[in-house]
Each structure stands twice: as structure tokens, then as C-alpha cells.
C-alpha atoms as a PDB file:
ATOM      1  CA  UNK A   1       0.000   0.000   0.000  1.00  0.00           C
ATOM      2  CA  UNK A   2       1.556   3.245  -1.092  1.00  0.00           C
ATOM      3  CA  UNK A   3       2.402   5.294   2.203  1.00  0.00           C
ATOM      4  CA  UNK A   4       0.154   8.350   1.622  1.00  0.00           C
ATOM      5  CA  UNK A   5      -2.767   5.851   1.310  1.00  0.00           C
ATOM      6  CA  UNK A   6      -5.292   5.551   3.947  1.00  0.00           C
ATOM      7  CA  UNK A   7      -7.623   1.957   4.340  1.00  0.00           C
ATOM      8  CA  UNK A   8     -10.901   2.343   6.358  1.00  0.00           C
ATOM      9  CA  UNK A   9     -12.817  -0.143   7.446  1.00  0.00           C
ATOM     10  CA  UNK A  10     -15.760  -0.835   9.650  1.00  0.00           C
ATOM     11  CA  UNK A  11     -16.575  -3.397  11.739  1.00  0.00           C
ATOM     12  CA  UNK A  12     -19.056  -3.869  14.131  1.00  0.00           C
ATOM     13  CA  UNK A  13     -18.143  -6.442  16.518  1.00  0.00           C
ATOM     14  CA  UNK A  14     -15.556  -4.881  19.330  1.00  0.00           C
ATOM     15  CA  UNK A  15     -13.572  -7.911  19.716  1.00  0.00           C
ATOM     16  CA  UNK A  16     -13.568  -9.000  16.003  1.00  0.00           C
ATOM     17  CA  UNK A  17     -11.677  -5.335  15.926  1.00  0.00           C
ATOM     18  CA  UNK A  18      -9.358  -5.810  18.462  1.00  0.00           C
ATOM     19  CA  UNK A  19      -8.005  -8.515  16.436  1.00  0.00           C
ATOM     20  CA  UNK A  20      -7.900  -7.088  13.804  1.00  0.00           C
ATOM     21  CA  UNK A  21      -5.508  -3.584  14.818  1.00  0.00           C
ATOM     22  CA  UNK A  22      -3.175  -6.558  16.570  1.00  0.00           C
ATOM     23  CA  UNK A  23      -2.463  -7.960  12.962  1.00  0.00           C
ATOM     24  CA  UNK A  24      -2.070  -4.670  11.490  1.00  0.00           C
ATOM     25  CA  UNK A  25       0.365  -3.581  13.889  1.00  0.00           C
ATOM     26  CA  UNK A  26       2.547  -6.742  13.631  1.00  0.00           C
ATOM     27  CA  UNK A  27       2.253  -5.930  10.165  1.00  0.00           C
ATOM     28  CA  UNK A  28       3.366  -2.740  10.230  1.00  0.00           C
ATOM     29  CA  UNK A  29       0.578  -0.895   8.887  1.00  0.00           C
ATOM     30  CA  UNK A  30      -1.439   0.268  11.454  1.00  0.00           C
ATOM     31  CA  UNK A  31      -0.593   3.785  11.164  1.00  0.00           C
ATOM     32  CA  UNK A  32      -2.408   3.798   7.787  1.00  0.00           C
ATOM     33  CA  UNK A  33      -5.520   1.467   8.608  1.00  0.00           C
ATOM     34  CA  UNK A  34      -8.394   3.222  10.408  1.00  0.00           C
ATOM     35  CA  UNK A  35     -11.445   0.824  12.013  1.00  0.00           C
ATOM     36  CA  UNK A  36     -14.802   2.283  12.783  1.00  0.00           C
ATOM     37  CA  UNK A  37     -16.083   0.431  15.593  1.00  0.00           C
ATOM     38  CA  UNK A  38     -19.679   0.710  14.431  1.00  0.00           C
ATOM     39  CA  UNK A  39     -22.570  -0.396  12.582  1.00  0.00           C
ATOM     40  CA  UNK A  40     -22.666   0.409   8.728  1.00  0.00           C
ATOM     41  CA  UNK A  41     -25.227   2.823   8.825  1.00  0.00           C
ATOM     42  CA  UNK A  42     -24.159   4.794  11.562  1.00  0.00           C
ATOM     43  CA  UNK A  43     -20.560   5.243  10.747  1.00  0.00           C
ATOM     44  CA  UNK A  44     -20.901   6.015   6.862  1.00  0.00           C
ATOM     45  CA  UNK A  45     -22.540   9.417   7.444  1.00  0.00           C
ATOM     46  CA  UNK A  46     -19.691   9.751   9.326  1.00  0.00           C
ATOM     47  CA  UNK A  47     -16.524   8.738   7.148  1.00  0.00           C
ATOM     48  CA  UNK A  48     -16.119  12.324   5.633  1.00  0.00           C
ATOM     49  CA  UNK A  49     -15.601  14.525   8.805  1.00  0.00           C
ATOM     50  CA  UNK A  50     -13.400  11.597  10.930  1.00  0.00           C
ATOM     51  CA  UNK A  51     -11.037  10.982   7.841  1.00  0.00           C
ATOM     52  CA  UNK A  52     -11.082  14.633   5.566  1.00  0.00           C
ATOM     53  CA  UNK A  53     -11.832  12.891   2.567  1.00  0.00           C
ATOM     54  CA  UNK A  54     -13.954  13.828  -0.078  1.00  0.00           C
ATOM     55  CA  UNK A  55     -14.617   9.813  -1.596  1.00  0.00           C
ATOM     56  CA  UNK A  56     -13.160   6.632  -1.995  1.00  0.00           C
ATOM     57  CA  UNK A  57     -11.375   4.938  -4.796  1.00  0.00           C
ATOM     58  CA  UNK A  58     -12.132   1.338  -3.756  1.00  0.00           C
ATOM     59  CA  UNK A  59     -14.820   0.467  -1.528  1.00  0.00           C
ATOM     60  CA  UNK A  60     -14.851  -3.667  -0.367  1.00  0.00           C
ATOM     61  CA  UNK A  61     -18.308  -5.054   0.887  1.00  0.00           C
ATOM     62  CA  UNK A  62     -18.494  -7.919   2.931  1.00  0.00           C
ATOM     63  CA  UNK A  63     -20.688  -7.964   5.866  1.00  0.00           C
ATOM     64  CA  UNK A  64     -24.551  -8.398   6.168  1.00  0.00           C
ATOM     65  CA  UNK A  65     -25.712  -9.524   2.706  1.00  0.00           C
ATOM     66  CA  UNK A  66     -29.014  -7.764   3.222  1.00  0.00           C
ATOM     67  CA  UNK A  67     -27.847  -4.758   3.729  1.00  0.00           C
ATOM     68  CA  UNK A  68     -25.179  -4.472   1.053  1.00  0.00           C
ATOM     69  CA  UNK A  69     -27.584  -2.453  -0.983  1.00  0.00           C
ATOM     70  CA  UNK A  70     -28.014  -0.092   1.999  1.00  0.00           C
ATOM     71  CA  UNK A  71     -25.179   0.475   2.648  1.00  0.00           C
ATOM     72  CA  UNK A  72     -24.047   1.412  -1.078  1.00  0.00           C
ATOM     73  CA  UNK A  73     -27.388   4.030  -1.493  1.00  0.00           C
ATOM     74  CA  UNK A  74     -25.767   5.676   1.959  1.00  0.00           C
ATOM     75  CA  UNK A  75     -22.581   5.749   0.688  1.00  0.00           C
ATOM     76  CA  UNK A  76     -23.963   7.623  -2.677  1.00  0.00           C
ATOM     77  CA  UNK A  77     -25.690   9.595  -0.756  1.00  0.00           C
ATOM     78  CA  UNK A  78     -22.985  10.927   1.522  1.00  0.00           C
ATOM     79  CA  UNK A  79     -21.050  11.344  -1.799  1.00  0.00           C
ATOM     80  CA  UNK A  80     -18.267   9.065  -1.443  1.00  0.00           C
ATOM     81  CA  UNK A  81     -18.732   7.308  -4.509  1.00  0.00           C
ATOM     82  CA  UNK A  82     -17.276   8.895  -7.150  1.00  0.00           C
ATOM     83  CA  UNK A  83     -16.555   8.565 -11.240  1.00  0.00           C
ATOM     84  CA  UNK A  84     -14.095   5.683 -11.281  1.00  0.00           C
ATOM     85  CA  UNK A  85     -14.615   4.140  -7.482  1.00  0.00           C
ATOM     86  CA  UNK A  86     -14.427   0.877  -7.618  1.00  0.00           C
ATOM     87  CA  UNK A  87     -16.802  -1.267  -5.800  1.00  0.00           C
ATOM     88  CA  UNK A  88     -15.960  -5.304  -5.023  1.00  0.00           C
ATOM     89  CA  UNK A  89     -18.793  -6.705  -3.044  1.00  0.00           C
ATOM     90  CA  UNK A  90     -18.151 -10.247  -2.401  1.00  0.00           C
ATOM     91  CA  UNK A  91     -20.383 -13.225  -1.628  1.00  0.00           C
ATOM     92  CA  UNK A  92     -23.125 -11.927  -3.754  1.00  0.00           C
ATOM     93  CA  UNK A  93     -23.989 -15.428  -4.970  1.00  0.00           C
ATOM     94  CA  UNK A  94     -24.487 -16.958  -1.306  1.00  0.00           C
ATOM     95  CA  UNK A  95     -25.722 -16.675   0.700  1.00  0.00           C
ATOM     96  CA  UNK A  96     -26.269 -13.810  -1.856  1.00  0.00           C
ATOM     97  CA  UNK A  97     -27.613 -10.330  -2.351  1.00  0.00           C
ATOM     98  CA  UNK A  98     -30.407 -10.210  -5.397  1.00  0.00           C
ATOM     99  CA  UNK A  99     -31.384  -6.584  -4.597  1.00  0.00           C
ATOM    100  CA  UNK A 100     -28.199  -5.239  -4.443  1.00  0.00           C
ATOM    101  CA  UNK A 101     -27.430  -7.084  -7.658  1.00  0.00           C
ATOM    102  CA  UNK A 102     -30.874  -5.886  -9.365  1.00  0.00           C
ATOM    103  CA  UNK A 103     -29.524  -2.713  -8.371  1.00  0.00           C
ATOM    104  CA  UNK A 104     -26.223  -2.365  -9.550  1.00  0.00           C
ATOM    105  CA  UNK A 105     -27.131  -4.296 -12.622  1.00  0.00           C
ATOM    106  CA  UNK A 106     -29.544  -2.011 -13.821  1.00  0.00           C
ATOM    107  CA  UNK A 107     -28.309   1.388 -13.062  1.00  0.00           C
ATOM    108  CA  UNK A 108     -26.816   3.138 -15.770  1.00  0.00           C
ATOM    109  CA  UNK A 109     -24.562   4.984 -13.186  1.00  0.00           C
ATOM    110  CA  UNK A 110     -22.336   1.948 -12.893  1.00  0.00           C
ATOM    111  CA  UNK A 111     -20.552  -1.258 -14.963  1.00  0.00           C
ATOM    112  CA  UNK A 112     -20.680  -4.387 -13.252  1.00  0.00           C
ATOM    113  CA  UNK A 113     -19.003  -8.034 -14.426  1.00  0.00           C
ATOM    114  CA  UNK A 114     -19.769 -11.191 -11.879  1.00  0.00           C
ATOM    115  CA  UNK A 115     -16.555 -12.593 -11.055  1.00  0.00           C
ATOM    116  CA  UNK A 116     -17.353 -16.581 -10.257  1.00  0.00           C
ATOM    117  CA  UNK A 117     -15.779 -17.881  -7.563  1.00  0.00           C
ATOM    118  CA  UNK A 118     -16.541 -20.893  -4.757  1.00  0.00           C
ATOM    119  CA  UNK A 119     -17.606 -20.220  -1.674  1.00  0.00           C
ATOM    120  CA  UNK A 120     -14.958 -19.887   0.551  1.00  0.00           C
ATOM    121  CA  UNK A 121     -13.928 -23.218   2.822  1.00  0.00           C
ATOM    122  CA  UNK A 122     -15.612 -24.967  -0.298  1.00  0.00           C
ATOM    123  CA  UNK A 123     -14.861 -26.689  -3.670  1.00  0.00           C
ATOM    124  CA  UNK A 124     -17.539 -27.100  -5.001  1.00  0.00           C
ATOM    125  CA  UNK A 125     -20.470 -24.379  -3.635  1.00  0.00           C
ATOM    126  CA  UNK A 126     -20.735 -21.466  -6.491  1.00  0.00           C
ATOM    127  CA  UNK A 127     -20.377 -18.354  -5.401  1.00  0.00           C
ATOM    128  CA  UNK A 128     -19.303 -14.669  -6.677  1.00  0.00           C
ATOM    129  CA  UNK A 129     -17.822 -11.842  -6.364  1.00  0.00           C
ATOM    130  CA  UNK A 130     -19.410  -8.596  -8.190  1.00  0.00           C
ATOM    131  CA  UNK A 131     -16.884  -6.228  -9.206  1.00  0.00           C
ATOM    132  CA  UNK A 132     -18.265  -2.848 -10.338  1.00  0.00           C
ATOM    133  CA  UNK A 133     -17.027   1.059 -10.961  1.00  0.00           C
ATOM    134  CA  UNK A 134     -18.312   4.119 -11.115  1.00  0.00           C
ATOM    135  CA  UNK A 135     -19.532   5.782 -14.479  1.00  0.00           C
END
């Protein structure tokens, strides 16, 4: 990760967290990775005033599948999507997320390619990721 980059993520489970900072330290990157300690939709509105940024250029989804679509309206609406953010929501296939997919599929705002994968710990369970950007 370039140095002047900055990673924020959010995650709602305290000790889930903990962990987390505790591998980025030993890795050395803690001084660029920022965790919310929140749920989604109360910590998106706030992403712009904690972290002085104006958008993101890659957002990564991968929490509750239901509300994945949610989640991506608030984060329109707060304006940190922007032309050319890239947007990887994973496990879209399962357990799954149809409106999110319906969504993204149909908006003319965006362009969207299904990447198959499996289902992670499995061989044989389909499953996707949905990789999409920004028009």
C-alpha cells in the first residue's frame, strides 16, 4: 500500500476489531488502517468529517448480505462514490444479495461483471464476487 494511502474499514463487533488492529500492527501498517467500531449505517454518514476525505477509490463489501444495498445508497448519498470508485462486493452469490445485484445491474450509473468464484472453505459451492465502478 503506497504510504500516503489511507484503508478504512468498519466493523461492528468490538472484539472481532481488536483482532484485527493486533495484525495490522505486527504488520506494520497500522498507522495507515483506520477501524470504525460501528454499525454500517451509523458510521458512513460519518466517514467524511473523521477521515477529511472527499470519496473513496475502492470500496470492499463484505458484511450483512441484506444490507449491502443499503449500505451502497448511503454511501452515494454521503457522496463518497465517485466517477471511477471501484466497488468489489463479495459473496453476492451466497448466501447472496439479489437486490443489491438488481440494483447495480440495472443502473446506468455503474458497470458491473460477476466474477465466479466458490464459496470460501468450499470446492464445489458457487459463489461470486461482483466487481463494479463508477460511471
Amino acid at each position: 500500500m503506497p504510504e500516503n494511502a489511507l484503508l478504512v474499514t468498519i466493523e461492528s463487533n468490538s472484539a472481532s476489531a481488536a483482532i484485527a488492529r493486533r495484525i495490522h500492527e505486527h504488520a506494520g501498517v497500522d498507522h495507515q488502517i483506520h477501524i470504525v467500531v460501528d454499525s454500517t449505517n451509523l458510521a458512513i454518514p460519518q466517514l467524511r468529517r473523521l477521515f477529511n476525505v472527499d470519496s473513496f477509490d475502492l470500496i470492499f463489501i463484505d458484511h450483512n448480505k441484506n444490507v449491502y444495498l443499503r449500505d451502497l445508497k448511503l454511501l452515494e448519498q454521503e457522496g463518497l462514490v465517485k466517477r471511477g470508485t471501484v466497488i468489489v462486493a463479495d459473496n453476492v452469490v451466497i448466501p447472496g444479495a439479489p437486490d443489491y445485484l438488481k440494483y447495480i445491474r440495472n443502473s446506468p450509473d455503474y458497470s458491473t461483471q460477476l466474477h465466479k468464484s466458490k464459496l470460501e472453505y468450499s470446492n464445489y459451492i458457487p459463489d461470486g464476487v461482483e466487481v463494479s465502478m463508477r460511471l
